[in-house]
PDB file of N, CA and C in Angstrom:
ATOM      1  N   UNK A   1     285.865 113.740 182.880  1.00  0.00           N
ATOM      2  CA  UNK A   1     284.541 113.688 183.494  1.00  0.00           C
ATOM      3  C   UNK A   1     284.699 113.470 184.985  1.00  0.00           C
ATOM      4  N   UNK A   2     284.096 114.150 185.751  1.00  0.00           N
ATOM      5  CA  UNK A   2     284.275 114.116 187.363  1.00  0.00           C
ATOM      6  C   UNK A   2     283.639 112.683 187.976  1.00  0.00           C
ATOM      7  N   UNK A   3     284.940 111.529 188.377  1.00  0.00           N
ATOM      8  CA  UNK A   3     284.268 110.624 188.898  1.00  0.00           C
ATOM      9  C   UNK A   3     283.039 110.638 189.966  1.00  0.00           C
ATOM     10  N   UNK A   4     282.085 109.466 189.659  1.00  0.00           N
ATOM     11  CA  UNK A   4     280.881 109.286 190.263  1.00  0.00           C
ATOM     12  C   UNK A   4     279.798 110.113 189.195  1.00  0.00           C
ATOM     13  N   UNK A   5     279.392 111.140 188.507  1.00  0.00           N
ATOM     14  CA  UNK A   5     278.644 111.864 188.043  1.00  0.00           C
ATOM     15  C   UNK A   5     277.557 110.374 187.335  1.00  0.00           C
ATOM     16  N   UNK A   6     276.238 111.063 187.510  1.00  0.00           N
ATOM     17  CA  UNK A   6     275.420 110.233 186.008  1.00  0.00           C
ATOM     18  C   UNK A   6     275.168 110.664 185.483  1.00  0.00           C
ATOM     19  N   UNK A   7     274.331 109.964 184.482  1.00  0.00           N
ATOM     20  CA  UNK A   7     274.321 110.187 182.969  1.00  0.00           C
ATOM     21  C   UNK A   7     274.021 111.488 182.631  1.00  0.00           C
ATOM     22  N   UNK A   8     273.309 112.322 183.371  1.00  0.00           N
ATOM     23  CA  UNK A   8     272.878 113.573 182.832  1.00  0.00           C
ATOM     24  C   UNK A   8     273.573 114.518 183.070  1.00  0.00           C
ATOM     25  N   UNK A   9     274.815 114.247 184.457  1.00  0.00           N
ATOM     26  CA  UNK A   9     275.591 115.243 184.689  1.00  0.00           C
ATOM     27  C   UNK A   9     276.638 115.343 183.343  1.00  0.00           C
ATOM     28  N   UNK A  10     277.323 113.678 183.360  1.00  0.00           N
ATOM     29  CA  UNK A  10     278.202 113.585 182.193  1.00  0.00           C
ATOM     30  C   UNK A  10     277.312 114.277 180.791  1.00  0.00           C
ATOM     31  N   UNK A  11     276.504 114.146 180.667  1.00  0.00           N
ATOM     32  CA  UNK A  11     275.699 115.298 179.232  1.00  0.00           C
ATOM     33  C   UNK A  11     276.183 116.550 179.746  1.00  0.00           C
ATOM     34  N   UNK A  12     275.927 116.994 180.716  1.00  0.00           N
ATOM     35  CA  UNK A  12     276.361 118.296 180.736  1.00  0.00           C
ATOM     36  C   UNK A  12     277.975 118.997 180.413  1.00  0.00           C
ATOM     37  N   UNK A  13     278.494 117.698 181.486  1.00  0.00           N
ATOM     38  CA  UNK A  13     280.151 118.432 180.777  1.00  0.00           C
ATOM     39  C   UNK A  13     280.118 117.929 179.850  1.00  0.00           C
ATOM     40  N   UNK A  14     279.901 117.243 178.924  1.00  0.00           N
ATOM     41  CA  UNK A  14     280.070 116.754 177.488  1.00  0.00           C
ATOM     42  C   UNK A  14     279.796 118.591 176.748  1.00  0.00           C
ATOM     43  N   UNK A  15     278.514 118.817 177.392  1.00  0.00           N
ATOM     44  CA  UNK A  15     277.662 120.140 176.403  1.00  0.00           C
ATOM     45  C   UNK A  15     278.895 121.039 176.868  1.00  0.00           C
ATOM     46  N   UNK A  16     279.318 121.239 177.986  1.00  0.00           N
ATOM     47  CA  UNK A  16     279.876 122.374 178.395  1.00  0.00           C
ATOM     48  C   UNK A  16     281.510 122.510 177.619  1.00  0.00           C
ATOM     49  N   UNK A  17     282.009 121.547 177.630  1.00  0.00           N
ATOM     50  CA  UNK A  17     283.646 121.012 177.238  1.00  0.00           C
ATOM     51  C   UNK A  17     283.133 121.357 175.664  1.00  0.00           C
ATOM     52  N   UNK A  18     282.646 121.150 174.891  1.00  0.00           N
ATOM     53  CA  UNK A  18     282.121 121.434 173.537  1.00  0.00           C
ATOM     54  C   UNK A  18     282.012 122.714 172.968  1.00  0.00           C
ATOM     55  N   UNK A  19     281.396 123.592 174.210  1.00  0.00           N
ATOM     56  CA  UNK A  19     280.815 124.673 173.925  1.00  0.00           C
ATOM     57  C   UNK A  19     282.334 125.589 174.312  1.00  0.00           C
ATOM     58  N   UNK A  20     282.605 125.333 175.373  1.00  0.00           N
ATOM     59  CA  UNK A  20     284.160 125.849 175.436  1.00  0.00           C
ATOM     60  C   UNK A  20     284.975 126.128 174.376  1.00  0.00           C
ATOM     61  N   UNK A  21     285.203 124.704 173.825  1.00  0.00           N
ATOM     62  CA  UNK A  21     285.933 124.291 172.444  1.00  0.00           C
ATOM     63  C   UNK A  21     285.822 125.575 171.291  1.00  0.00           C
ATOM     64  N   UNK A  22     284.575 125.076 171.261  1.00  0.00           N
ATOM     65  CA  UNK A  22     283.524 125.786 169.777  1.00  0.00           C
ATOM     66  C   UNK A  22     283.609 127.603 170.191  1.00  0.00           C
ATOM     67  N   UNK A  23     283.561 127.850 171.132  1.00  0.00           N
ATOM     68  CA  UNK A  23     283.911 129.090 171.754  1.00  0.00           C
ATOM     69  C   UNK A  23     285.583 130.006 172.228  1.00  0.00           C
ATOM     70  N   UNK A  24     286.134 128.895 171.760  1.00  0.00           N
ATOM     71  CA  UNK A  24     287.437 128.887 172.172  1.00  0.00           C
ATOM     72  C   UNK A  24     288.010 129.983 173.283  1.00  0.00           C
ATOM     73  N   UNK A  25     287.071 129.181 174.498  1.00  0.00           N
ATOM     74  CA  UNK A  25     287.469 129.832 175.861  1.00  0.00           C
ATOM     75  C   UNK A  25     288.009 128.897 176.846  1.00  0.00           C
ATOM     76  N   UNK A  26     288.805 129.137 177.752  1.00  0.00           N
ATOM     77  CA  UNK A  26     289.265 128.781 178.594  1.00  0.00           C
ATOM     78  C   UNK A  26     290.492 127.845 177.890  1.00  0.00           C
ATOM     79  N   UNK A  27     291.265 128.316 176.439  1.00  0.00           N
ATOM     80  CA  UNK A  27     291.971 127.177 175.992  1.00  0.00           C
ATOM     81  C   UNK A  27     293.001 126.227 176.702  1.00  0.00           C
ATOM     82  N   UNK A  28     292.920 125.207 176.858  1.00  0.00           N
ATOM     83  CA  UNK A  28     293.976 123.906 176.816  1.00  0.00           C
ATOM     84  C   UNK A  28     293.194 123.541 177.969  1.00  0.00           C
ATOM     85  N   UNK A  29     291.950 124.296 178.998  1.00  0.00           N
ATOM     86  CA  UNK A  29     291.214 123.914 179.941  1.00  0.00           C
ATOM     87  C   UNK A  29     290.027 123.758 180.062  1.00  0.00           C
ATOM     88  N   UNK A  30     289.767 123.417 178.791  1.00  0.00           N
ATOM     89  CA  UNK A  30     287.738 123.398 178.668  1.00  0.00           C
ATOM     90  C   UNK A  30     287.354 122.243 179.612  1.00  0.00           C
ATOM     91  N   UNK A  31     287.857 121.285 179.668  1.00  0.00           N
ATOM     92  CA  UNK A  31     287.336 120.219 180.322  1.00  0.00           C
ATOM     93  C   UNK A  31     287.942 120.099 182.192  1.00  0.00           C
ATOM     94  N   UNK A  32     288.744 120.743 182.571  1.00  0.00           N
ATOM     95  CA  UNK A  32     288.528 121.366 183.716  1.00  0.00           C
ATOM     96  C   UNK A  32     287.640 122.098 184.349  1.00  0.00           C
ATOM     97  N   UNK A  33     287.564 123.102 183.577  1.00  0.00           N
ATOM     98  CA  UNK A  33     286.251 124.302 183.765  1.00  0.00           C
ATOM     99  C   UNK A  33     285.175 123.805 183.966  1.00  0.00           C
ATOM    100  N   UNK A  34     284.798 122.958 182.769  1.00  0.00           N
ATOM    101  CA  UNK A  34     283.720 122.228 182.979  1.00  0.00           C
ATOM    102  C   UNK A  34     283.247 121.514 183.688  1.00  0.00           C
ATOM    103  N   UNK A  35     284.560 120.451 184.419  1.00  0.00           N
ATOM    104  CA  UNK A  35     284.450 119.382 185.333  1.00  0.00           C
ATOM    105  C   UNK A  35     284.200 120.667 186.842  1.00  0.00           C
ATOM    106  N   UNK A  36     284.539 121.393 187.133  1.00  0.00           N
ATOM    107  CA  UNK A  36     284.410 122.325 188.369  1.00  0.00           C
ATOM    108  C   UNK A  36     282.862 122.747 188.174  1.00  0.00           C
ATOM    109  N   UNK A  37     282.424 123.106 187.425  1.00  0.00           N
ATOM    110  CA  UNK A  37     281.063 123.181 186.868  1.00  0.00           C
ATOM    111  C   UNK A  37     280.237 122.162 187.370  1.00  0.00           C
ATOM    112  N   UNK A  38     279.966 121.179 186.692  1.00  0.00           N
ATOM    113  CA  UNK A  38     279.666 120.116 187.182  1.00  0.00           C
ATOM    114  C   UNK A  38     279.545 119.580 188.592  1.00  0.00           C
ATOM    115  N   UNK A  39     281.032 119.855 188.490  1.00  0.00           N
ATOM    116  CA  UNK A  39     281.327 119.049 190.511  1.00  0.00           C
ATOM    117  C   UNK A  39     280.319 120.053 191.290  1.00  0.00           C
ATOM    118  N   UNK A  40     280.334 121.148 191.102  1.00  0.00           N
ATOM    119  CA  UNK A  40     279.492 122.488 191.987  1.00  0.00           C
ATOM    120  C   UNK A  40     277.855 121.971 191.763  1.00  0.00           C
ATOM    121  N   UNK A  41     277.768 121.592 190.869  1.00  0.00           N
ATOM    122  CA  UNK A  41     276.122 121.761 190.635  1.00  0.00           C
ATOM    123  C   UNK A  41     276.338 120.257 191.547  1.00  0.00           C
ATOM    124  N   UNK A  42     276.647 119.180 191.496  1.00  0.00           N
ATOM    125  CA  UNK A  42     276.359 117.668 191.605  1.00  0.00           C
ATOM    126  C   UNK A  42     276.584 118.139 193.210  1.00  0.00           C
ATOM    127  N   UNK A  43     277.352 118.477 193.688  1.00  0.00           N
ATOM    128  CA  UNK A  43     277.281 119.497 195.378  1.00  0.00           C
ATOM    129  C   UNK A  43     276.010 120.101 195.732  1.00  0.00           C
ATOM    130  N   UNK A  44     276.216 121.233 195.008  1.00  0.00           N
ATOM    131  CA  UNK A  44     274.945 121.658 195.168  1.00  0.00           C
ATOM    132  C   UNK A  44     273.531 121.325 195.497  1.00  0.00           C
ATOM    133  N   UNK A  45     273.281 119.899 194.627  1.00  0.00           N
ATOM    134  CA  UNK A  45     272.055 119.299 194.328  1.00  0.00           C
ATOM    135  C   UNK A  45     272.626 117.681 195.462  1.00  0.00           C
ATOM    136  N   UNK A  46     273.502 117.984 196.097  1.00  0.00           N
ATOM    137  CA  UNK A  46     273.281 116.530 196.707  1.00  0.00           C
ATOM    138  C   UNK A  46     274.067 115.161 196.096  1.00  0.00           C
ATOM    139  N   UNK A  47     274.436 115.123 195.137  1.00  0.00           N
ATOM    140  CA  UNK A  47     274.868 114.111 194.427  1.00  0.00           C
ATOM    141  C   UNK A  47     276.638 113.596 194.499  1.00  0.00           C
ATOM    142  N   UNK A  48     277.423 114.106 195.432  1.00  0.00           N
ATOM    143  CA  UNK A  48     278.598 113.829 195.650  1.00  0.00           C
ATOM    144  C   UNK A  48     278.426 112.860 196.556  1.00  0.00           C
ATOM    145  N   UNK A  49     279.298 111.957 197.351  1.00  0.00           N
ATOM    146  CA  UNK A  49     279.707 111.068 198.377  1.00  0.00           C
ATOM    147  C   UNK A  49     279.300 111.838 199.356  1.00  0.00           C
ATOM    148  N   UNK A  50     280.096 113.334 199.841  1.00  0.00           N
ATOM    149  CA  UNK A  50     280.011 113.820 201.265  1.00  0.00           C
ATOM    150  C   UNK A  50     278.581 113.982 201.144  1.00  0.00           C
ATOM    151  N   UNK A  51     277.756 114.697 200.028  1.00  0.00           N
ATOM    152  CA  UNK A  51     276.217 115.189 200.287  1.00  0.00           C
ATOM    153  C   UNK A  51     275.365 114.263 200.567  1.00  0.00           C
ATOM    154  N   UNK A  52     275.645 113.057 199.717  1.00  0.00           N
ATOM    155  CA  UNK A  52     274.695 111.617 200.245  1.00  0.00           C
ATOM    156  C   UNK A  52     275.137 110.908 201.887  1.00  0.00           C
ATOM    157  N   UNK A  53     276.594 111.166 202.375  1.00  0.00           N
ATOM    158  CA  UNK A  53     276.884 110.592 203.502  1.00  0.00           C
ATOM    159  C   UNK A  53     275.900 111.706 204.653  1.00  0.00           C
ATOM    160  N   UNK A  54     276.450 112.960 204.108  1.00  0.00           N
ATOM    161  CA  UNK A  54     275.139 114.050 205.202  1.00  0.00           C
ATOM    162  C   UNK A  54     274.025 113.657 205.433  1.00  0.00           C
ATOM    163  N   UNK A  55     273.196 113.649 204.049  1.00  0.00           N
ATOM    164  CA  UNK A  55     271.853 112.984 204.081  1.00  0.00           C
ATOM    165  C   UNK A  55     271.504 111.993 205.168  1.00  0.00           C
ATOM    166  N   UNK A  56     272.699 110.944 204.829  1.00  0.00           N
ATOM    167  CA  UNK A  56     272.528 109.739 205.642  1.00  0.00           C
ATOM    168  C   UNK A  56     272.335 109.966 207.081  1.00  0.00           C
ATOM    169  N   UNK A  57     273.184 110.280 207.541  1.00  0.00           N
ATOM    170  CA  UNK A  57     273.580 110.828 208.744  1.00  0.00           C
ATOM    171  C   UNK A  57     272.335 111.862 209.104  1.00  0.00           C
ATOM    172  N   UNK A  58     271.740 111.972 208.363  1.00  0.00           N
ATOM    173  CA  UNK A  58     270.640 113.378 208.599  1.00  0.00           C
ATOM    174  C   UNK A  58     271.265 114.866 209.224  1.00  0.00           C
ATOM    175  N   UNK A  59     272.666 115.069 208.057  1.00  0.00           N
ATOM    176  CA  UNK A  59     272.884 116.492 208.632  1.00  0.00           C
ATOM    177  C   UNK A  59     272.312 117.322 207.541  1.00  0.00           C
ATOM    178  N   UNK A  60     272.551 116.931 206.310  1.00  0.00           N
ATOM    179  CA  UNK A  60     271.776 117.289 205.566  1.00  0.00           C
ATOM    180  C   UNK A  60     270.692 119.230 205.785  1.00  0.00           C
ATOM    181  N   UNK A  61     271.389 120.195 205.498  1.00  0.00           N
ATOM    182  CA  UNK A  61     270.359 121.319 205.493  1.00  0.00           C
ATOM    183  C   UNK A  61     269.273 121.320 205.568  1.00  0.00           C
ATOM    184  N   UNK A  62     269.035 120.624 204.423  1.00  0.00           N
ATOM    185  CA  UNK A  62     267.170 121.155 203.925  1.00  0.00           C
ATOM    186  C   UNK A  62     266.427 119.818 204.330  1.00  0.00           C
ATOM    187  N   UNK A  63     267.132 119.042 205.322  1.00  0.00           N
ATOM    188  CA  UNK A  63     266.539 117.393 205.364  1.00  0.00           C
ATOM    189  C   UNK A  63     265.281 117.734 206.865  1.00  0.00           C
ATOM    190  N   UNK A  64     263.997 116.926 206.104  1.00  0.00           N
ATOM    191  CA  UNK A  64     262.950 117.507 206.990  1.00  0.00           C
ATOM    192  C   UNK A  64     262.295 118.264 206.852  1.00  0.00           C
ATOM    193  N   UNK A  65     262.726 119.160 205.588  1.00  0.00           N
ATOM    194  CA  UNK A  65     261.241 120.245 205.274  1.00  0.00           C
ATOM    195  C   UNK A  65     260.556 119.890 204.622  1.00  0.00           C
ATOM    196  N   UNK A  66     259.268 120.340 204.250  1.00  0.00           N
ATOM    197  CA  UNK A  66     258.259 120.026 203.834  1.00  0.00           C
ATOM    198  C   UNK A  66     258.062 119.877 202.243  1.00  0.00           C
ATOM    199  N   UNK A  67     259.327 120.585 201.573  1.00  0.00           N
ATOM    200  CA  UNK A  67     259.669 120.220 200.492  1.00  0.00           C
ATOM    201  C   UNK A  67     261.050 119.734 200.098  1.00  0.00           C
ATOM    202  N   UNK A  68     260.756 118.594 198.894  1.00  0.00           N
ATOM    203  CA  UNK A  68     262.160 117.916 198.464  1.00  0.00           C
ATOM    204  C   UNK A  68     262.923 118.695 198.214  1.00  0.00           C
ATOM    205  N   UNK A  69     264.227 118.820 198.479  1.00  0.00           N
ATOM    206  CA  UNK A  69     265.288 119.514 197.621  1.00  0.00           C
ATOM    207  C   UNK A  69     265.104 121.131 197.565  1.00  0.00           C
ATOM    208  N   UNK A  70     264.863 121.208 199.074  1.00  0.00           N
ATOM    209  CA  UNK A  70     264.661 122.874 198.906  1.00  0.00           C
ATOM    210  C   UNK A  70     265.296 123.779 198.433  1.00  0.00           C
ATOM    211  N   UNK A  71     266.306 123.195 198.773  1.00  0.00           N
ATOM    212  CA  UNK A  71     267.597 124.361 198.998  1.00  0.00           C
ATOM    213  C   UNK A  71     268.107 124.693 197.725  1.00  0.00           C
ATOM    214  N   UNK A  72     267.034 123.621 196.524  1.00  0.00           N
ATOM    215  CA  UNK A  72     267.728 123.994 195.116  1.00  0.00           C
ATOM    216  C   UNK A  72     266.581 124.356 194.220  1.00  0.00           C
ATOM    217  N   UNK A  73     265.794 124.812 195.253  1.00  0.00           N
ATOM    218  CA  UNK A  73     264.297 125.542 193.975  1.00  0.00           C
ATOM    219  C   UNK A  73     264.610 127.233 193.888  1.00  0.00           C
ATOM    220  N   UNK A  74     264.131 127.063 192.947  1.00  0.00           N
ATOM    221  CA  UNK A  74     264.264 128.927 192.687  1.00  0.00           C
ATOM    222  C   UNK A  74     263.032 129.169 193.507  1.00  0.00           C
ATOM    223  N   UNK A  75     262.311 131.298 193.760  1.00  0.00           N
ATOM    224  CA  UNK A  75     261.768 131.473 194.202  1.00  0.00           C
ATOM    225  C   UNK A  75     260.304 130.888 193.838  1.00  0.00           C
ATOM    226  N   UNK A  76     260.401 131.074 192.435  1.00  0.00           N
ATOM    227  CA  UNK A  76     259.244 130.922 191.979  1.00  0.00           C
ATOM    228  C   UNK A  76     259.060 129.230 192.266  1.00  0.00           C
ATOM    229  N   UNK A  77     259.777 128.427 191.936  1.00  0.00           N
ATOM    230  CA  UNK A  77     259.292 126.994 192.310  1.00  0.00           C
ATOM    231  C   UNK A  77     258.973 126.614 193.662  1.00  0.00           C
ATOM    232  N   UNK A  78     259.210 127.697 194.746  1.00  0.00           N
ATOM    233  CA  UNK A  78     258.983 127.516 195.968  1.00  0.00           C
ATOM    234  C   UNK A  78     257.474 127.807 195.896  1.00  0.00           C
ATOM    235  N   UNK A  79     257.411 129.179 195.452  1.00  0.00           N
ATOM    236  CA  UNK A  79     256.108 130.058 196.035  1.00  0.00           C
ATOM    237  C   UNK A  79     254.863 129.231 194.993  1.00  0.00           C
ATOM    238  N   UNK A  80     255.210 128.288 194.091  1.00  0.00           N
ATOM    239  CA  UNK A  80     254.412 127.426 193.144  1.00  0.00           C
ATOM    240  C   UNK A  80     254.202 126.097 194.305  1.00  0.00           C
ATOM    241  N   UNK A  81     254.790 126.113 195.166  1.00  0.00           N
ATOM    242  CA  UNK A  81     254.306 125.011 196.409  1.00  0.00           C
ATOM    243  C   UNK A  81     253.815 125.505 197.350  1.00  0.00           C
ATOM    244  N   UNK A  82     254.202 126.490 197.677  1.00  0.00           N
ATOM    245  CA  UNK A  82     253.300 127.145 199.304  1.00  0.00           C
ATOM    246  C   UNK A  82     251.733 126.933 199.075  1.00  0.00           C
ATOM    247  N   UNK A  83     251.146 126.772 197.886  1.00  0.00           N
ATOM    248  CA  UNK A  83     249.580 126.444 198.554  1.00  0.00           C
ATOM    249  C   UNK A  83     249.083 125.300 199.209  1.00  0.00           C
ATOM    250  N   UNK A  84     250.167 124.033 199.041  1.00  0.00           N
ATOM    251  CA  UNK A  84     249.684 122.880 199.232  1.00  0.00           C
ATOM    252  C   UNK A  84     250.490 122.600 200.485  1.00  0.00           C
ATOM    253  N   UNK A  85     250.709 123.940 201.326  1.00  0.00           N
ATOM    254  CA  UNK A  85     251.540 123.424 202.642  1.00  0.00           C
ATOM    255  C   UNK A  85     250.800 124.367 203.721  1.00  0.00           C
ATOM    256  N   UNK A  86     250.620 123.752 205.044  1.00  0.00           N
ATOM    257  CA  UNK A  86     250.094 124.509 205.820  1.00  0.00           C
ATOM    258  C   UNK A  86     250.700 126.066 206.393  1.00  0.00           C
ATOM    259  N   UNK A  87     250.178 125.978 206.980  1.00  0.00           N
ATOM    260  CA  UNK A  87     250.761 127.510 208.230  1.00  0.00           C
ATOM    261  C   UNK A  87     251.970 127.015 209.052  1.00  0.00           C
ATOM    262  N   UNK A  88     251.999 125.994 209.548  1.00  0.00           N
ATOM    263  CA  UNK A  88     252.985 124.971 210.198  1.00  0.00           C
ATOM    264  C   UNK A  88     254.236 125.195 209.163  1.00  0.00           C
ATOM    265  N   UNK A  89     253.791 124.031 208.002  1.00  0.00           N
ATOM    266  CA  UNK A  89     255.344 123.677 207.117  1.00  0.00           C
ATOM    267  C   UNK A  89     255.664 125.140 206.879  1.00  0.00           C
ATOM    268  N   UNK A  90     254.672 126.327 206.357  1.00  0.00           N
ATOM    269  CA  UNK A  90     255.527 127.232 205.736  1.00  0.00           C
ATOM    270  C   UNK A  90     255.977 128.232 206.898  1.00  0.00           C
ATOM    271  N   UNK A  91     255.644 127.749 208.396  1.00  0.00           N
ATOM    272  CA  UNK A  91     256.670 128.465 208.867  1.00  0.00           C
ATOM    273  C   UNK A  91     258.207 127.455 209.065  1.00  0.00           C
ATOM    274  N   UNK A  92     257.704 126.183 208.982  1.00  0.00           N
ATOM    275  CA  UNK A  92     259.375 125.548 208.858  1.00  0.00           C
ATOM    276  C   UNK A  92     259.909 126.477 207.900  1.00  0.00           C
ATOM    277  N   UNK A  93     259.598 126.322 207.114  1.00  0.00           N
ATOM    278  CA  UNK A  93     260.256 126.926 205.465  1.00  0.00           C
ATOM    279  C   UNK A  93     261.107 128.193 206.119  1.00  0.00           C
ATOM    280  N   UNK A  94     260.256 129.035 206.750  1.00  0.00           N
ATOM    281  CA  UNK A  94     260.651 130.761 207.069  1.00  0.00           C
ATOM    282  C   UNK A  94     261.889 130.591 208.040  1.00  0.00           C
ATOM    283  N   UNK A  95     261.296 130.063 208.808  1.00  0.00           N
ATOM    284  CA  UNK A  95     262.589 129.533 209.629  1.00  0.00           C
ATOM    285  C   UNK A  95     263.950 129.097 208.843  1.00  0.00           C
ATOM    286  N   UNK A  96     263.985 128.444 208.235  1.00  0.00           N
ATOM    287  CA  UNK A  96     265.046 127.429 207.898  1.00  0.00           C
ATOM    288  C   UNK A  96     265.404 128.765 206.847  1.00  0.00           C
ATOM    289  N   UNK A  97     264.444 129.115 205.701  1.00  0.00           N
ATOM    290  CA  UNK A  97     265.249 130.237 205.135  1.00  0.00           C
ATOM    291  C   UNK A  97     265.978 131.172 205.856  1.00  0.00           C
ATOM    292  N   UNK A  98     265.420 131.997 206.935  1.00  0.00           N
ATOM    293  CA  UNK A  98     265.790 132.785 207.646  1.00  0.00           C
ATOM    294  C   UNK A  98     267.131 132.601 208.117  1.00  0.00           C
ATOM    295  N   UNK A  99     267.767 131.080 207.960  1.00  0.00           N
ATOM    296  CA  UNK A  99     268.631 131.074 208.772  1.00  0.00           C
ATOM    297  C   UNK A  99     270.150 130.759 207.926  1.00  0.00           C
ATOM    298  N   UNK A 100     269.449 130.438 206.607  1.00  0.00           N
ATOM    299  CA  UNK A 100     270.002 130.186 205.868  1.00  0.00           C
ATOM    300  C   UNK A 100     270.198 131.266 204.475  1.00  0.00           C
ATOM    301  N   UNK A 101     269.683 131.052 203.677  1.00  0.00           N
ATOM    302  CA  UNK A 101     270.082 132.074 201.825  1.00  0.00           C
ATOM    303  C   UNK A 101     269.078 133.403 202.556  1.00  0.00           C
ATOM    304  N   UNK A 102     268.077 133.129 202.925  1.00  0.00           N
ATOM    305  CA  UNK A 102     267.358 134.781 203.497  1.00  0.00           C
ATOM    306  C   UNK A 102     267.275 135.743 202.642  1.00  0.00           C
ATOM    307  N   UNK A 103     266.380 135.128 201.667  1.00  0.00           N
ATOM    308  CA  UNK A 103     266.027 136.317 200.475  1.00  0.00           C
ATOM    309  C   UNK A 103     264.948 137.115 200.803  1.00  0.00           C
ATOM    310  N   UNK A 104     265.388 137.841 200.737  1.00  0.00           N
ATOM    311  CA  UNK A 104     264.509 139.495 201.037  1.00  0.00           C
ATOM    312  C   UNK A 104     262.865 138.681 200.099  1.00  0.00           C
ATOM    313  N   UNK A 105     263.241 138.368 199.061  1.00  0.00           N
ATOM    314  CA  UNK A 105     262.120 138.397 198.296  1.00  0.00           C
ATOM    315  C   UNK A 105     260.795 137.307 198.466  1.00  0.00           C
ATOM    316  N   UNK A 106     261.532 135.997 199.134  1.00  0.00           N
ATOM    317  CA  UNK A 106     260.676 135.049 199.602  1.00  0.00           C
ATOM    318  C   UNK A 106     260.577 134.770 201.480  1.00  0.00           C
ATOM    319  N   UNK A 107     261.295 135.755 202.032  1.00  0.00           N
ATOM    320  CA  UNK A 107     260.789 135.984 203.195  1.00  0.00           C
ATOM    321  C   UNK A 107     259.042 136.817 202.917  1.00  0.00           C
ATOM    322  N   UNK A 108     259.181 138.041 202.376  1.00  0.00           N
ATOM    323  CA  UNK A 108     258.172 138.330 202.345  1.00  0.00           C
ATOM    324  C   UNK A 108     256.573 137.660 202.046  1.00  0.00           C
ATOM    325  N   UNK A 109     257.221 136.746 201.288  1.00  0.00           N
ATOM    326  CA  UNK A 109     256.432 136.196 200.182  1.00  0.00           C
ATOM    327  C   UNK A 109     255.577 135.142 201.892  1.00  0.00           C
ATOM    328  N   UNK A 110     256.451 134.482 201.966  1.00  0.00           N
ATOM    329  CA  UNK A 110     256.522 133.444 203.008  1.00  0.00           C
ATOM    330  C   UNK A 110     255.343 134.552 204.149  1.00  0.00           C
ATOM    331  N   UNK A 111     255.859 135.688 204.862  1.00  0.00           N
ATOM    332  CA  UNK A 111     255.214 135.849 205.935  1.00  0.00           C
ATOM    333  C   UNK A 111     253.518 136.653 205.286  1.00  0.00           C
ATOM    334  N   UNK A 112     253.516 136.718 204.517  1.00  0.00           N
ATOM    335  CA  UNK A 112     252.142 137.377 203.687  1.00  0.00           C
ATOM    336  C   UNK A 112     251.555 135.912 203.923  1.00  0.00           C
ATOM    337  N   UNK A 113     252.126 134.725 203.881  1.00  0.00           N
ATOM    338  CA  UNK A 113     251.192 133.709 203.515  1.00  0.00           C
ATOM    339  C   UNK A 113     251.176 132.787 205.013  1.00  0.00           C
ATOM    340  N   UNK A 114     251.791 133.992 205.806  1.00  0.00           N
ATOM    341  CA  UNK A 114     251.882 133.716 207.376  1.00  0.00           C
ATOM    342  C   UNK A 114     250.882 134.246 208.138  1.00  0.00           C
ATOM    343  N   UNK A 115     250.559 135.174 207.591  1.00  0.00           N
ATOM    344  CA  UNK A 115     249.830 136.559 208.162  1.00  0.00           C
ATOM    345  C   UNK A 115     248.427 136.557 207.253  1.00  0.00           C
ATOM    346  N   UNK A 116     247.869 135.295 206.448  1.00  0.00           N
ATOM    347  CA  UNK A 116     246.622 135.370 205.685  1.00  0.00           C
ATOM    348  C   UNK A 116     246.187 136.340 204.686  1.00  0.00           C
ATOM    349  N   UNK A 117     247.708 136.869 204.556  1.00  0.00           N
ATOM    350  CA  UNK A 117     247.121 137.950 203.285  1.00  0.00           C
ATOM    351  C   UNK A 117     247.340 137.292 201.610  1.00  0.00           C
ATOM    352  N   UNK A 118     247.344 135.884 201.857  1.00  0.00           N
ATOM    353  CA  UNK A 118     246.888 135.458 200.473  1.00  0.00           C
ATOM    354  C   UNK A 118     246.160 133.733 201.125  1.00  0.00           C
ATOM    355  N   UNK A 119     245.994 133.507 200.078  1.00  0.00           N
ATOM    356  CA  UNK A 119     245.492 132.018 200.481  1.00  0.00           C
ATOM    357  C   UNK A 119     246.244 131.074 200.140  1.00  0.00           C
ATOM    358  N   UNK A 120     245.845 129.904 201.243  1.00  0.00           N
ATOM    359  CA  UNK A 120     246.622 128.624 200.869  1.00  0.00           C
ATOM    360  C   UNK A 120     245.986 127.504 201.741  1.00  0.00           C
TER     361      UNK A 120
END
């Protein structure tokens, strides 16, 4: 199990190391695989030492936008918040995407709701 993880990460490599097993993939390394798994998502989402020391420090990517944990919503959980954010935050948003993942699909989304062609 990848030191530091909680409880829900350790569920996961538990599920994942299992499913390996029961699948008999990656043999004599299910619980490696898994632990790299893990470590990526707990990165991903903030939850390692370096991602909480960033935070701290406020280098942190997505630290300051108008939504929590941006950088780990899908499109749709984004564009399920743009009504309750102004013209302001969702041009932070455009910005910061733009500079960053820059999906074709929620740029658009973003400047339609820049440009008043939907409501919010």
């Amino acid at each position: 199990m990848p030191a530091g993880a909680n409880q829900k990460r350790e569920g996961e490599f538990r599920k994942l190391e299992h499913r390996f097993r029961q699948e008999g993939r990656y043999k004599g390394r299910e619980d490696e695989v898994a632990a790299r798994i893990v470590n990526k998502q707990r990165s991903q989402y903030g939850e390692t030492k370096v991602e909480k020391a960033r935070d701290r420090q406020g280098r942190s990517p997505d630290r300051g936008l108008p939504m929590k944990d941006y950088q780990t919503l899908t499109i749709p959980q984004i564009r399920d918040r743009l009504d309750a954010l102004s013209s302001r935050e969702i041009q932070k948003i455009r910005s910061y995407e733009s500079e960053h993942k820059n999906r074709k699909g929620l740029m658009a989304l973003l400047n339609k709701y820049l440009h008043g062609h939907l409501p919010h």
